[in-house]
Protein backbone atom coordinates (compact mmCIF):
# COMPACT_ATOMS: atom_id res chain seq x y z
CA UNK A 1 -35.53 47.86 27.92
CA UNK A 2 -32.44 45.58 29.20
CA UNK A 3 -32.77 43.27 31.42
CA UNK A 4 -32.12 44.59 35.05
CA UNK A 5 -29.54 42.66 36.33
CA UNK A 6 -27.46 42.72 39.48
CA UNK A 7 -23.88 42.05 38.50
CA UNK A 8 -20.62 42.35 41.16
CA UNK A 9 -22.11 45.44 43.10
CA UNK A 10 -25.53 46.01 42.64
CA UNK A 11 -27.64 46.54 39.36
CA UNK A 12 -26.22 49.77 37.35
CA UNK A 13 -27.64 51.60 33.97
CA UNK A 14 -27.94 54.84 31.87
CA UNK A 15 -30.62 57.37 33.58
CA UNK A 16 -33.67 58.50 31.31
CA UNK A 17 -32.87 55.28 29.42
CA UNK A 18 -33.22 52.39 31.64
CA UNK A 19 -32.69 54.20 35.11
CA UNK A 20 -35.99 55.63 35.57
CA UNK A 21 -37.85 56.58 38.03
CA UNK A 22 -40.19 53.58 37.01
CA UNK A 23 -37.55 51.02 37.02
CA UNK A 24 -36.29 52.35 40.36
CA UNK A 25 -39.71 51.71 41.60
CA UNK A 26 -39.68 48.06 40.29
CA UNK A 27 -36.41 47.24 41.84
CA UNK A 28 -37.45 48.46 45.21
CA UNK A 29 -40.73 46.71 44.99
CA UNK A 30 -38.59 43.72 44.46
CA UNK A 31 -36.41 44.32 47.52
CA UNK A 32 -39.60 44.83 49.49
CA UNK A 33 -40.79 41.53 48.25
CA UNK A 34 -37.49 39.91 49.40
CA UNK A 35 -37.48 41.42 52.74
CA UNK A 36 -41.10 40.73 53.22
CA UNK A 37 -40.38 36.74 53.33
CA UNK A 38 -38.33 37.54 56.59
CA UNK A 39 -39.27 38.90 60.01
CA UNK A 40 -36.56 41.12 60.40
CA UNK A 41 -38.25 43.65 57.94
CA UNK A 42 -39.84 44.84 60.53
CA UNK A 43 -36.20 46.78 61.82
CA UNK A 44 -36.35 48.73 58.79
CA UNK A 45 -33.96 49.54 56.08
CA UNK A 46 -31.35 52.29 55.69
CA UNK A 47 -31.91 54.23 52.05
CA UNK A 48 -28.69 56.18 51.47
CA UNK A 49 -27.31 57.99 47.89
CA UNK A 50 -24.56 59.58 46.27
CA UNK A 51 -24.28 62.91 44.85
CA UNK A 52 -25.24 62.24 41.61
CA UNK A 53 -27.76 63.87 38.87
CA UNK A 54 -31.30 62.83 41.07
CA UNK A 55 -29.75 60.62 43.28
CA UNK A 56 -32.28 62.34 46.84
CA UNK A 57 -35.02 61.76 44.59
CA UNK A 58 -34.47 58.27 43.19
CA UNK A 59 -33.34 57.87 46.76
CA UNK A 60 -37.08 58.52 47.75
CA UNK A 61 -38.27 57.13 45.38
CA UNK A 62 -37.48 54.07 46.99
CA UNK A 63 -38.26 54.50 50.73
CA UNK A 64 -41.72 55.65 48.87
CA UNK A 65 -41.96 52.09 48.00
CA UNK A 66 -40.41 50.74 51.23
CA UNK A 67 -42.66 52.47 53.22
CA UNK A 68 -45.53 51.46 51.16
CA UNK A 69 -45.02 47.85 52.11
CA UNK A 70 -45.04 48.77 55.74
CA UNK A 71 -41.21 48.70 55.94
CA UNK A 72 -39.55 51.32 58.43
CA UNK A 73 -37.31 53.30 56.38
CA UNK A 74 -34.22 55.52 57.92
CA UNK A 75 -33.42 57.57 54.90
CA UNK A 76 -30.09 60.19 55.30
CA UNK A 77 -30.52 63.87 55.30
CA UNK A 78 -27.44 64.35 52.92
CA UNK A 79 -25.27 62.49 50.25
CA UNK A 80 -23.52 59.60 51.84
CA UNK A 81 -20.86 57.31 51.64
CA UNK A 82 -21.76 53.59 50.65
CA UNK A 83 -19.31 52.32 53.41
CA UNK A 84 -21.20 54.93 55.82
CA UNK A 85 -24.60 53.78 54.84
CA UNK A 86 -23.34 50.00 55.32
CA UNK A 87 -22.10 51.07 58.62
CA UNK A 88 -25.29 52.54 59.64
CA UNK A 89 -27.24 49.04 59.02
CA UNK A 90 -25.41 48.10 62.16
CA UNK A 91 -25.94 50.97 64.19
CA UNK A 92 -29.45 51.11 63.81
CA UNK A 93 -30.24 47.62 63.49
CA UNK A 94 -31.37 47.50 60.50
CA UNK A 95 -32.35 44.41 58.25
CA UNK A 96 -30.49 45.92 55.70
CA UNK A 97 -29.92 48.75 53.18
CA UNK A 98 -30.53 50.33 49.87
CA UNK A 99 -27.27 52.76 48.60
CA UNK A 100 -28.12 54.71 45.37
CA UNK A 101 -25.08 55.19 43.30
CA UNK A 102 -22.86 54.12 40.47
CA UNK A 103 -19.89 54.47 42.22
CA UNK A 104 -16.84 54.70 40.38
CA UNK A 105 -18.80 54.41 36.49
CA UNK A 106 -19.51 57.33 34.47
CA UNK A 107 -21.85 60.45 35.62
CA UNK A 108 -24.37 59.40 32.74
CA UNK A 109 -24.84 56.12 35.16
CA UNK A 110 -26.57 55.28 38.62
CA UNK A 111 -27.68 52.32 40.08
CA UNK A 112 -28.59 50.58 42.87
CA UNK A 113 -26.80 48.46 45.74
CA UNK A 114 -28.39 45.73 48.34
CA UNK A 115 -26.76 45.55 51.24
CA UNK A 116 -28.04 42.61 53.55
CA UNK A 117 -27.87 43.03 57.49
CA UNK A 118 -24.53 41.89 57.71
CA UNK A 119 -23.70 45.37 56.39
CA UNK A 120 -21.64 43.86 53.62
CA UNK A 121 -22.32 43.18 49.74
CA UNK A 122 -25.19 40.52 48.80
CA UNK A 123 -23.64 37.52 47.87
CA UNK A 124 -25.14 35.90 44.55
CA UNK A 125 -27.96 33.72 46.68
CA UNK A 126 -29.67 37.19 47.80
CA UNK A 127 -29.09 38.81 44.40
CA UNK A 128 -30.50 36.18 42.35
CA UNK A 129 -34.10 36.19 44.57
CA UNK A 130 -34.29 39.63 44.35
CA UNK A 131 -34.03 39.39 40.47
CA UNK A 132 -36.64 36.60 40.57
CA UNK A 133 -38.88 39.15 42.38
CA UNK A 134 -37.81 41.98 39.73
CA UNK A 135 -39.52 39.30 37.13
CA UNK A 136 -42.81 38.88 39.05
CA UNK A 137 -42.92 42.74 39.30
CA UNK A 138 -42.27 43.34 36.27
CA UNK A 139 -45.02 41.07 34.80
CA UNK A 140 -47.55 42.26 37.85
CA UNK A 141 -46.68 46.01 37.97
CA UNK A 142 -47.73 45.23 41.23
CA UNK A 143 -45.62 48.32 42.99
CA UNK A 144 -47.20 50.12 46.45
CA UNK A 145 -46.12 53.55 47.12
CA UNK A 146 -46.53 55.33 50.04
CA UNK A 147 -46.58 59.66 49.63
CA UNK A 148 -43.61 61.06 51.54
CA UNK A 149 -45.37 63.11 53.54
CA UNK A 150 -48.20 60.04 54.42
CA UNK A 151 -45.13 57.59 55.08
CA UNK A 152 -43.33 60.78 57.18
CA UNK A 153 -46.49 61.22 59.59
CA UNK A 154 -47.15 57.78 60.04
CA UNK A 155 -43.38 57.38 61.17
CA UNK A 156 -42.15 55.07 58.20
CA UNK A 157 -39.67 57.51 56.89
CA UNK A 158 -37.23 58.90 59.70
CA UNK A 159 -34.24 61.26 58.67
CA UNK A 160 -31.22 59.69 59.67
CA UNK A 161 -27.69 60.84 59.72
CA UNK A 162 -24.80 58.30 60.46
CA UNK A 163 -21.77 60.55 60.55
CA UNK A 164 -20.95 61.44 63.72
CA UNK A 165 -21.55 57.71 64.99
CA UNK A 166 -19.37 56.18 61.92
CA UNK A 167 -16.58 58.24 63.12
CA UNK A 168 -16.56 57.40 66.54
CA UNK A 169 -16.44 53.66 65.11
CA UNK A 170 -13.48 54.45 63.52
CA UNK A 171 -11.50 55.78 66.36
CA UNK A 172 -11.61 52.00 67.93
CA UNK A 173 -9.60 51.48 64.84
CA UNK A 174 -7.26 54.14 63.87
CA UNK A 175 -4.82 55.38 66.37
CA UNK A 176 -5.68 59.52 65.79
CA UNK A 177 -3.70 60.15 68.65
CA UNK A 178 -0.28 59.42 66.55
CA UNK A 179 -1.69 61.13 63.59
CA UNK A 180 -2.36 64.19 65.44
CA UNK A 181 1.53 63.61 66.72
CA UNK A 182 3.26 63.74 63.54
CA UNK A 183 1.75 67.18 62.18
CA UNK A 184 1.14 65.85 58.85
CA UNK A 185 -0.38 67.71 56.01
CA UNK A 186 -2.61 66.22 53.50
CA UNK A 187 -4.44 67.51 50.45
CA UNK A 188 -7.80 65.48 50.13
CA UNK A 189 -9.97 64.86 46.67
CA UNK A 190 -13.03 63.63 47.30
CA UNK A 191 -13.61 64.07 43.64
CA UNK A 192 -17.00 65.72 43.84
CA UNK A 193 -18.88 62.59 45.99
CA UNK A 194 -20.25 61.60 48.72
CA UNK A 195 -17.17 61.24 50.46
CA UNK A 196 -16.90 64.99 50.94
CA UNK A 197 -16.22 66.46 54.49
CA UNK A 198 -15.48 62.95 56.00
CA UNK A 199 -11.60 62.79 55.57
CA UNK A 200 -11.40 66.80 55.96
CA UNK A 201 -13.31 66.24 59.27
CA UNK A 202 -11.79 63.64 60.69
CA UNK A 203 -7.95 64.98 59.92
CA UNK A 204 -8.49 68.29 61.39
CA UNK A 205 -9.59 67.05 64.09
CA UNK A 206 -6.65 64.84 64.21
CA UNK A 207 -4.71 67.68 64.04
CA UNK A 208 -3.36 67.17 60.36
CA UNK A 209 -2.89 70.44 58.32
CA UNK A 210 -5.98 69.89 55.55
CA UNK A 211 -6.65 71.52 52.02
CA UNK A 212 -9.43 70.08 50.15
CA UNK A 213 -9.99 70.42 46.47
CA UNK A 214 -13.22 69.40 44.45
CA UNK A 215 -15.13 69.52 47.48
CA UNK A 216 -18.45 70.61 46.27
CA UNK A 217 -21.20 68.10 44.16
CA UNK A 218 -21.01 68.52 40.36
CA UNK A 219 -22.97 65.57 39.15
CA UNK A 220 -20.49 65.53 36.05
CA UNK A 221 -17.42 64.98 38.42
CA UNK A 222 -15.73 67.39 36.88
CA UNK A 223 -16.11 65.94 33.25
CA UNK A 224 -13.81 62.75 34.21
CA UNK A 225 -15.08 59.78 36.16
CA UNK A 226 -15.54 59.62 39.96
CA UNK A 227 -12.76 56.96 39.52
CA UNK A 228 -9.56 57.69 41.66
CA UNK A 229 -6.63 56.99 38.96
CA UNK A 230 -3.58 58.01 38.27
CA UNK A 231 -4.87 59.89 35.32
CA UNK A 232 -7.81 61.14 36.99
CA UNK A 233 -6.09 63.00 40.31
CA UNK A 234 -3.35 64.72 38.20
CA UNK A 235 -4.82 67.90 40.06
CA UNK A 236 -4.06 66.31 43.74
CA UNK A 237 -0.69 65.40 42.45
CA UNK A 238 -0.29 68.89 41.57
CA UNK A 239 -1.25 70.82 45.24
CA UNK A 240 1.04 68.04 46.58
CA UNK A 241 3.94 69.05 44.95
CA UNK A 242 3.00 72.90 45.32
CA UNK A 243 2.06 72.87 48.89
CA UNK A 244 4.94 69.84 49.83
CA UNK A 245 2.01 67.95 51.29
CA UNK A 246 3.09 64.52 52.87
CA UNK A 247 0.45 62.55 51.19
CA UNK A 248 -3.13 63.41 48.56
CA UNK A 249 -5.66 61.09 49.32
CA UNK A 250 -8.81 60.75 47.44
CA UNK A 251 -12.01 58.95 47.21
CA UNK A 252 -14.37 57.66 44.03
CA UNK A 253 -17.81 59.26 43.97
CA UNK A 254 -19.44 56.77 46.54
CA UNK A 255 -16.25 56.85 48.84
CA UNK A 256 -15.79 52.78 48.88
CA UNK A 257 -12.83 52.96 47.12
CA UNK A 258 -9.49 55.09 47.78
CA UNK A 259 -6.39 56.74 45.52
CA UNK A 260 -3.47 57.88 47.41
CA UNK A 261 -0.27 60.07 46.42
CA UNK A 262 3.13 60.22 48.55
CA UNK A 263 4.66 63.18 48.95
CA UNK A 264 6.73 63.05 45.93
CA UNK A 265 4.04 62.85 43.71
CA UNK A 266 4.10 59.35 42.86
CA UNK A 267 0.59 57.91 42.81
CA UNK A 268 0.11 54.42 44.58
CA UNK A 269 -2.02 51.44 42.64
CA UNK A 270 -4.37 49.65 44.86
CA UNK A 271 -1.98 46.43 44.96
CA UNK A 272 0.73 48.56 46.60
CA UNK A 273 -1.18 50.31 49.04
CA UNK A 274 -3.00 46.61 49.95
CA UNK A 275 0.08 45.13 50.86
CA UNK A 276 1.74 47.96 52.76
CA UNK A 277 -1.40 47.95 54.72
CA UNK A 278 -0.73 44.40 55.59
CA UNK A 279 2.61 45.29 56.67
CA UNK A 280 1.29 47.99 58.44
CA UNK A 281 -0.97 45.83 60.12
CA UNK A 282 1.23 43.45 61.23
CA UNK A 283 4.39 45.16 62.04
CA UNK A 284 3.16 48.19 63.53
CA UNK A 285 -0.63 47.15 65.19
CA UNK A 286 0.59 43.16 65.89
CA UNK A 287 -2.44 41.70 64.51
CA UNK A 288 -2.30 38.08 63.09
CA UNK A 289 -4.58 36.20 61.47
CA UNK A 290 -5.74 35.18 58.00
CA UNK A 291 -5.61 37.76 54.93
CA UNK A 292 -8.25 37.41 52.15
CA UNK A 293 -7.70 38.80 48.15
CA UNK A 294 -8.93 38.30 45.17
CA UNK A 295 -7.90 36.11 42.19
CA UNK A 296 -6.99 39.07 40.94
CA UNK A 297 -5.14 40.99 43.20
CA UNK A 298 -1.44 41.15 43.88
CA UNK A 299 0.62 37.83 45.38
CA UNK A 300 2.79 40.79 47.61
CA UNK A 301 0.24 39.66 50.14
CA UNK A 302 1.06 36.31 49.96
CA UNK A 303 4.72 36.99 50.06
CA UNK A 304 4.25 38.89 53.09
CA UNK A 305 1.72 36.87 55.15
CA UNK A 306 4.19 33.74 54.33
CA UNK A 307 7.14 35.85 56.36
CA UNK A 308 4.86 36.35 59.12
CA UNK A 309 3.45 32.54 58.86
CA UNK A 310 -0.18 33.82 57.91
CA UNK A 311 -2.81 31.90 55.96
CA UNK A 312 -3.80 33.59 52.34
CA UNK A 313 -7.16 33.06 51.06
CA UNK A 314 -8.05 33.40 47.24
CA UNK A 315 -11.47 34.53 46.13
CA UNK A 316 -13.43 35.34 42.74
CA UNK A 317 -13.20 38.64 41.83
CA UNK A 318 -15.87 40.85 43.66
CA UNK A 319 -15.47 42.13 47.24
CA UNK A 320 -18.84 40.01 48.78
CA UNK A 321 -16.53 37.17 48.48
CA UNK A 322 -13.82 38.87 50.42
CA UNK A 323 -16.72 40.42 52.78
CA UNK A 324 -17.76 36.84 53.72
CA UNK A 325 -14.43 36.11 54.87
CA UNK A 326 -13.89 39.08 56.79
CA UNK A 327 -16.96 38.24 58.26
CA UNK A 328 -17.05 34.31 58.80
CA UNK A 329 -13.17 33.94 58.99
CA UNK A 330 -12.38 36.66 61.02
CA UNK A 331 -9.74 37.66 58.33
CA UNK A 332 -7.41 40.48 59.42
CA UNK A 333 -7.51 41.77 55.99
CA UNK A 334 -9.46 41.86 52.81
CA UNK A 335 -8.39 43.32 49.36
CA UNK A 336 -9.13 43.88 45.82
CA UNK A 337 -7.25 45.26 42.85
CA UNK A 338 -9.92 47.36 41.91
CA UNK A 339 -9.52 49.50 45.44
CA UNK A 340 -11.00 47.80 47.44
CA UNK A 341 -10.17 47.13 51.51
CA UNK A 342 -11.64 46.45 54.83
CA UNK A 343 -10.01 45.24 58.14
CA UNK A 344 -10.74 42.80 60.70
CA UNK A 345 -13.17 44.96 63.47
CA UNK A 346 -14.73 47.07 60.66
CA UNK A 347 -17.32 46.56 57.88
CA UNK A 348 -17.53 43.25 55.25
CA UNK A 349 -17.61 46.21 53.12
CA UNK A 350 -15.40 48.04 50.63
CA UNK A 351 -14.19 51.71 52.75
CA UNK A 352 -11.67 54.07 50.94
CA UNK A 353 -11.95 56.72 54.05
CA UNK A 354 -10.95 53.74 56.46
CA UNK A 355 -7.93 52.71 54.01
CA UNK A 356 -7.13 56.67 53.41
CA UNK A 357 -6.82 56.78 57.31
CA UNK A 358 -4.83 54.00 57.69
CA UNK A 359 -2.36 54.86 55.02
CA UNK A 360 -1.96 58.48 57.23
CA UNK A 361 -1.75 56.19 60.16
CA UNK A 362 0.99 54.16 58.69
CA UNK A 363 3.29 57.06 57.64
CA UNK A 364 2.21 59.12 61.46
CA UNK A 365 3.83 55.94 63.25
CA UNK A 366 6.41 55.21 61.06
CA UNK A 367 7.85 58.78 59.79
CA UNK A 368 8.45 57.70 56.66
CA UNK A 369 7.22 58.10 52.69
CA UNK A 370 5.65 55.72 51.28
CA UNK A 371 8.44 54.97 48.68
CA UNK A 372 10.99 54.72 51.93
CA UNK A 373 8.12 51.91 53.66
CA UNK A 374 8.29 50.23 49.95
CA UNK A 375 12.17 50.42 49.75
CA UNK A 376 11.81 48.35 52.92
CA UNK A 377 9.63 45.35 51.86
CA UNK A 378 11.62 45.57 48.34
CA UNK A 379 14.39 44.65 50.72
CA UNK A 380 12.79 41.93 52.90
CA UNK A 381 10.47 39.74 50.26
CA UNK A 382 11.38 41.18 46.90
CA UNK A 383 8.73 43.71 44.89
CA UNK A 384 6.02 42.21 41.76
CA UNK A 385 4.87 44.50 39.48
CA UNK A 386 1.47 44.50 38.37
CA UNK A 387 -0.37 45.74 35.68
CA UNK A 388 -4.11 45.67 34.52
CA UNK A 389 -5.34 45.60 30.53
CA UNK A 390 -8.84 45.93 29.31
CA UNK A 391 -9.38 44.66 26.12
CA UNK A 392 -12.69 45.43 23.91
CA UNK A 393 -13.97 41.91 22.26
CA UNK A 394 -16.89 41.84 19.86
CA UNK A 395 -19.46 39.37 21.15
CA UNK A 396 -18.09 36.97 18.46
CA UNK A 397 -14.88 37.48 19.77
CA UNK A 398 -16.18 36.81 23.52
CA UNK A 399 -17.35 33.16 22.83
CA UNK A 400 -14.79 32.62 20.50
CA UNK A 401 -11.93 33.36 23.68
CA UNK A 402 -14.04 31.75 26.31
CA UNK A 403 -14.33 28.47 24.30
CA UNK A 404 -10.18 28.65 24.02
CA UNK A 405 -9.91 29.71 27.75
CA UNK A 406 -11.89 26.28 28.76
CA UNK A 407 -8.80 24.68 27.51
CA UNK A 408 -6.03 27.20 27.69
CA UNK A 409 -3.10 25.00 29.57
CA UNK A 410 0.30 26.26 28.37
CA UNK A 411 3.53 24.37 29.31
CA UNK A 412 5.39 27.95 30.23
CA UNK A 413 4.83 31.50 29.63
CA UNK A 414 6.96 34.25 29.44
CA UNK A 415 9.86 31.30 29.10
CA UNK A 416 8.73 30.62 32.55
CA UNK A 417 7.43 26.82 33.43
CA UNK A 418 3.46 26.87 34.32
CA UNK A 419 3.19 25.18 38.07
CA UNK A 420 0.33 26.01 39.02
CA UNK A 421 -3.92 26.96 37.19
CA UNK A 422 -6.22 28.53 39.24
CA UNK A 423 -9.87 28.15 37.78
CA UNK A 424 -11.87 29.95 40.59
CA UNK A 425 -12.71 33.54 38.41
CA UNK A 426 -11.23 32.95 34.71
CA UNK A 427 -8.34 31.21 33.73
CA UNK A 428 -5.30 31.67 35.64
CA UNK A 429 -1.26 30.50 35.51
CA UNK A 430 1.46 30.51 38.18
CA UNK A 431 4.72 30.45 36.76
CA UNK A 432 7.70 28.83 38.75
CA UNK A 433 9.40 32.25 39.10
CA UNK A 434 5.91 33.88 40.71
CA UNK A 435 4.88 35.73 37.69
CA UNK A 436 1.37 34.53 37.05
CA UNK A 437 -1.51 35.94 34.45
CA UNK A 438 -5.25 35.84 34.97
CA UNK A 439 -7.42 36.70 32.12
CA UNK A 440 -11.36 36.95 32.77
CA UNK A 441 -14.42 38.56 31.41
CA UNK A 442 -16.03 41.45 32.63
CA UNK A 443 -19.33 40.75 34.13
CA UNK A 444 -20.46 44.07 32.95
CA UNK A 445 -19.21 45.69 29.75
CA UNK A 446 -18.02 43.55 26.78
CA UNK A 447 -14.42 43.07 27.25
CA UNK A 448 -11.53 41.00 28.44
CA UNK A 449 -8.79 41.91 31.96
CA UNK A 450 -6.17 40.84 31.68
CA UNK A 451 -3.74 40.72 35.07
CA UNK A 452 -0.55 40.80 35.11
CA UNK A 453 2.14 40.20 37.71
CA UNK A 454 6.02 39.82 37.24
CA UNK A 455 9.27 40.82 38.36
CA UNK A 456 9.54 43.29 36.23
CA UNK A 457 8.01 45.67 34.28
CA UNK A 458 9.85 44.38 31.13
CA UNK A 459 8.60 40.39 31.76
CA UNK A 460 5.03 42.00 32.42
CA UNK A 461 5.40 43.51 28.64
CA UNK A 462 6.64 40.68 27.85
CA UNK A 463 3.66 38.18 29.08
CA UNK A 464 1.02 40.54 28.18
CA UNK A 465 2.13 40.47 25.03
CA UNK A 466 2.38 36.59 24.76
CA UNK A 467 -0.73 35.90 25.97
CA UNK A 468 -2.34 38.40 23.46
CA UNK A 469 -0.76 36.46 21.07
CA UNK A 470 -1.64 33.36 21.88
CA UNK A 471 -5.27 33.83 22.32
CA UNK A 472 -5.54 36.04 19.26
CA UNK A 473 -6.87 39.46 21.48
């Protein structure tokens, strides 16, 4: 058996081979341990899942073993959305909560997710005790169970379901009012997951015209991954064009992160939806304040929050970094490149129904397409392209790179003079013309990203392929 080992979200594997019901157990044991050292165990824990193959029952699995240890477990009736379960930690009180899903990985995959009180991903402190517990466990096979139906009667298991309350949350933050106004009509993929009947709801109710496809669970997802690509929602861009839609929004198989078409079919990469977000923000809502990304994630954010004299922050790649700013620097917002957002006022958590929502609030109070809103910032601060390459490495290869990245310090790339190295999450270089390349390895599968961002889509060719070059990938 592997290791189990929580990497950026949560501790993931292949079901019937290291996923098992067994492991589950040992995991949640672990948790239990963890939460046991602190008094507020006693406010119980939220268990939510996705709509994966077993999910309800691994999901049980666990409050099983919650309840066991005498910890009050609110467990949801139905498939739910990691960003909804995160919410509910706050609306219940919760110490915390368990989410079981493999978001956005293949349907052969699940996993499982810690979120701490603060309703946002466990930072590495939390992580690495609960994988010291995991160890103990594992060598004790100390794991207490309580039967359903004993943990039920005595009260430790409650049925929970957050909906309705995580909704009302997020009219405090969306203006519905405008959306309902513009008489928009959206086709929504919530690509077989937990996500399903959350934007549908919400729009109709809005008063949005609403056609939903792949709204049903199919563990499989269809036979592609939960993952909402541009490859992947080739059938939203379709019954966009067909039914001249104003925008397809979609949703990976936990809901935490988001995909979004304009109405000419053109689907929009995380980085460009992230920064017209922040324009959004800004220009249309007046907020101010400080805007948090990853090391990886497009410098359009910077470009913007300079215009409007706001403060960038850069993190490692992961979104608990960017949660902990949301949360402790009241950051207006927080993005990834991977898809993933949250705004100042909402969760220190990763929501693609929130950013799906604000997107249809951006183009409800502006009357525009999103290629018209780009047109605009192209025309105020200049547009960067960016582009994302995953590279397969043997491990020979991996040590071989990382022992050239420790001292990887070119004079220019790209025929463009190095300024500036970032070392917080892999090696990174600014060029003088704001092109810049970040190349890092993946804390999960055994390969190389490399980021890109240029000018143009010709220098990011170009760079890519330099860099390749020079570090022999």
């Amino acid at each position: 058996m592997k290791r189990i080992a929580f990497g950026t979200d949560g501790w993931r594997a292949v079901m019937a081979e290291d996923f098992t019901f067994d492991n589950v157990r040992i995991v949640a044991q672990a948790i239990a341990a963890y939460l046991l050292q602190k008094e507020i165990y006693r406010q119980g824990i939220v268990v939510g899942y996705d709509n994966r193959f077993l999910s309800e029952k691994f999901a049980l699995a666990v409050a099983e073993v919650l309840a066991g240890n005498e910890i009050p477990v609110f467990l949801t009736e139905r498939a739910t959305p990691t960003p909804v379960v995160a919410f509910a930690v706050k609306h219940f009180q919760a110490a915390g909560a368990v989410m079981l899903t493999a978001s956005h990985n293949p349907p052969e995959y699940n996993g499982i997710k810690f979120i701490p009180e603060y309703a946002g991903p466990a930072v590495p402190e939390v992580t690495r005790q609960i994988e010291e517990e995991v160890l103990r466990v594992l060598n004790t096979r100390d794991v207490r169970r309580l039967p359903e139906k004993d943990a039920r009667d005595r009260g430790l298991i409650r049925p929970v379901e957050p909906m309705g309350a995580y909704i009302k949350h997020l009219s405090k933050l969306i203006d519905f009012k405008a959306i309902g106004g513009a008489g928009l009509a959206v086709v929504v993929d919530p690509l077989y997951g937990a996500g399903i009947g959350y934007l549908e709801t919400i729009l109709k109710k809005a008063g949005c015209r609403v056609e939903v496809i792949h709204g049903y669970r199919d563990p499989l997802f269809g036979g592609h991954l939960p993952d909402p690509n541009g490859n992947i929602l080739a059938e939203l861009r379709e019954r966009v064009l067909e039914t001249g839609a104003d925008l397809g929004l979609a949703l990976d198989g936990d809901a935490d992160r988001f995909g979004v078409i304009d109405r000419d079919g053109s689907f929009y990469r995380p980085n460009q939806i992230l920064y017209l977000l922040l324009v959004h923000l800004v220009k249309n809502k007046g907020w101010r304040g400080r805007v948090a990304r990853t090391v990886a994630t497009t410098h359009m954010l910077d470009r913007i929050a300079k215009k409007y004299g706001l403060e960038v922050e850069e993190t490692p790649v992961g979104f608990k970094y960017i949660g902990q700013s949301l949360l402790h620097r009241g950051s207006i917002l927080g993005g990834e490149e991977s898809g993933g957002l949250s705004i100042r006022g909402h969760l220190p958590e990763k929501d693609g129904i929130l950013a799906n929502l604000l997107i249809v609030e951006l183009v409800a109070v502006t009357g525009k397409s999103l290629q018209e809103i780009t047109d605009e910032v192209g025309r105020e601060v200049g547009l960067l392209i960016s582009e994302r390459l995953d590279l397969p490495v043997s491990p020979e290869e991996k040590e071989r790179i990382l022992q050239e990245l420790r001292g990887w310090m070119p004079e220019e790339i790209g025929g463009q003079k190095v300024i500036r190295r970032v070392t917080v999450d892999g090696g990174k270089q600014i060029m003088a013309d704001d092109s810049w390349v970040l190349i890092r390895p993946s804390g999960t599968e055994p390969l190389f990203r490399l980021y890109v961002e240029g000018n143009s889509e010709e220098q990011v060719r170009s760079i890519q392929q330099q860099v390749r070059e020079m570090l022999r990938l």
